[in-house]
Protein backbone atom coordinates (compact mmCIF):
# COMPACT_ATOMS: atom_id res chain seq x y z
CA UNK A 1 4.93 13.99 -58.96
CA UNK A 2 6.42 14.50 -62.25
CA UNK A 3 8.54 17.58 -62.94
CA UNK A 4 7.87 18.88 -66.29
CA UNK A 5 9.03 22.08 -66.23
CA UNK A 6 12.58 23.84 -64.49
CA UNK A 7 13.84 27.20 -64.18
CA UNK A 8 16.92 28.81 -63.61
CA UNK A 9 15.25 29.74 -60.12
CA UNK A 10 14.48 26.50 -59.22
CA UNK A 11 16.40 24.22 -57.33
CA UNK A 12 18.99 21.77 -58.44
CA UNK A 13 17.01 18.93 -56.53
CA UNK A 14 14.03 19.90 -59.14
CA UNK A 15 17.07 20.03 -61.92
CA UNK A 16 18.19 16.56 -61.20
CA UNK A 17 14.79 14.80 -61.16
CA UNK A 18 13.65 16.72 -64.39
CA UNK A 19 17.03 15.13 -66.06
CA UNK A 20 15.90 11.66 -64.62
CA UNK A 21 12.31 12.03 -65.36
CA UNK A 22 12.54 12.80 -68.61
CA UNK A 23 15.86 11.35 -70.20
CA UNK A 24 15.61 10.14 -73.24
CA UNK A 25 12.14 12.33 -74.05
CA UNK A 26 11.39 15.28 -76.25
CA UNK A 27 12.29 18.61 -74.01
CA UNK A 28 12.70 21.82 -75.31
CA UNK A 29 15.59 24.51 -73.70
CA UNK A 30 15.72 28.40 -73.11
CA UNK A 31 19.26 29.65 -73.20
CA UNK A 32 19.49 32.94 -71.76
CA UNK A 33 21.22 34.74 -74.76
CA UNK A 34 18.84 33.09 -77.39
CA UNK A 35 15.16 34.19 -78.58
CA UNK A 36 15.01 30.67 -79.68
CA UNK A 37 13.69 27.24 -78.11
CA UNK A 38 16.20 24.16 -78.83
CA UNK A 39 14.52 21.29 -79.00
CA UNK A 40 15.73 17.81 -78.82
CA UNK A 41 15.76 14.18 -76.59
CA UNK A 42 17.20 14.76 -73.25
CA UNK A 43 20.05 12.11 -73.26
CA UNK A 44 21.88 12.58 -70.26
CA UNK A 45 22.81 15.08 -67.63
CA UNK A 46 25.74 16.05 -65.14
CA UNK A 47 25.79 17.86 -61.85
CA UNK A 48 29.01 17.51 -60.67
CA UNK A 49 31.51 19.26 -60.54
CA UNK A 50 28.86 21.93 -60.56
CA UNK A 51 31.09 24.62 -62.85
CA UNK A 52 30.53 21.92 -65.38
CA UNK A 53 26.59 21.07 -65.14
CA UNK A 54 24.32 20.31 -67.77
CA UNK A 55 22.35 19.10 -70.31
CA UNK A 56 23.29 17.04 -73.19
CA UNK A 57 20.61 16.97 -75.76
CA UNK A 58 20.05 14.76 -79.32
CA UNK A 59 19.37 17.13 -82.09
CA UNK A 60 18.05 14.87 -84.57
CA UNK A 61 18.16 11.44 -84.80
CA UNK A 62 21.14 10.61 -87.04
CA UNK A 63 23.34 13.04 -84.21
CA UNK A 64 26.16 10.27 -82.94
CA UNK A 65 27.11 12.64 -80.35
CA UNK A 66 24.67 14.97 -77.89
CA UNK A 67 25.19 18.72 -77.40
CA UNK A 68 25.87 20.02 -74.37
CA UNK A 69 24.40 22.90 -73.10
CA UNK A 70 25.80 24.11 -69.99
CA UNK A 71 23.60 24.75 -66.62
CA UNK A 72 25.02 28.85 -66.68
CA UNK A 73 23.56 29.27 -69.91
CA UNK A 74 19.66 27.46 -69.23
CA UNK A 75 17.10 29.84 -68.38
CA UNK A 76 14.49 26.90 -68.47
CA UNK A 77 13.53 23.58 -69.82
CA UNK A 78 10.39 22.09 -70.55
CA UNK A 79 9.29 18.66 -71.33
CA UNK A 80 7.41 18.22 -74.32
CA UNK A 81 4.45 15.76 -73.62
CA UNK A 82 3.09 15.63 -77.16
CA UNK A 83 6.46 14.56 -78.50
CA UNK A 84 6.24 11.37 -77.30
């Protein structure tokens, strides 16, 4: 079954196959702090070590190199199935 959705609630099993699932497709991010969704093309992911997990996202297509957001500051991500 296809995750499309994770919260910061959720496990990091769910994390990790979200992150495979849907690398390199349109996802859009909830930081905690922010009102705002960040939208972008999930391009990779890291787990470990787990103090420095997260996403790393393409802005827009001329970025050369992906933000990272970290997995502290992710309240939830959501994959954005008419993006593709």
């Amino acid at each position: 079954m296809r995750v499309t959705n994770w919260f910061k609630n959720g496990s990091l099993d769910a994390f990790n196959k979200f992150c495979i699932q849907n690398r390199n497709g349109s996802v859009s991010i909830k930081l905690i702090y922010h009102s705002e969704l960040i939208r972008g093309l999930l391009h990779s992911h890291r787990l470990e070590p787990l103090e420095a997990a997260g996403v790393f996202l393409l802005l827009t297509d001329a970025a050369i190199h992906p933000a990272f957001y970290s997995l502290d500051d992710i309240e939830s991500m959501h994959y954005l199935a008419y993006a593709d």
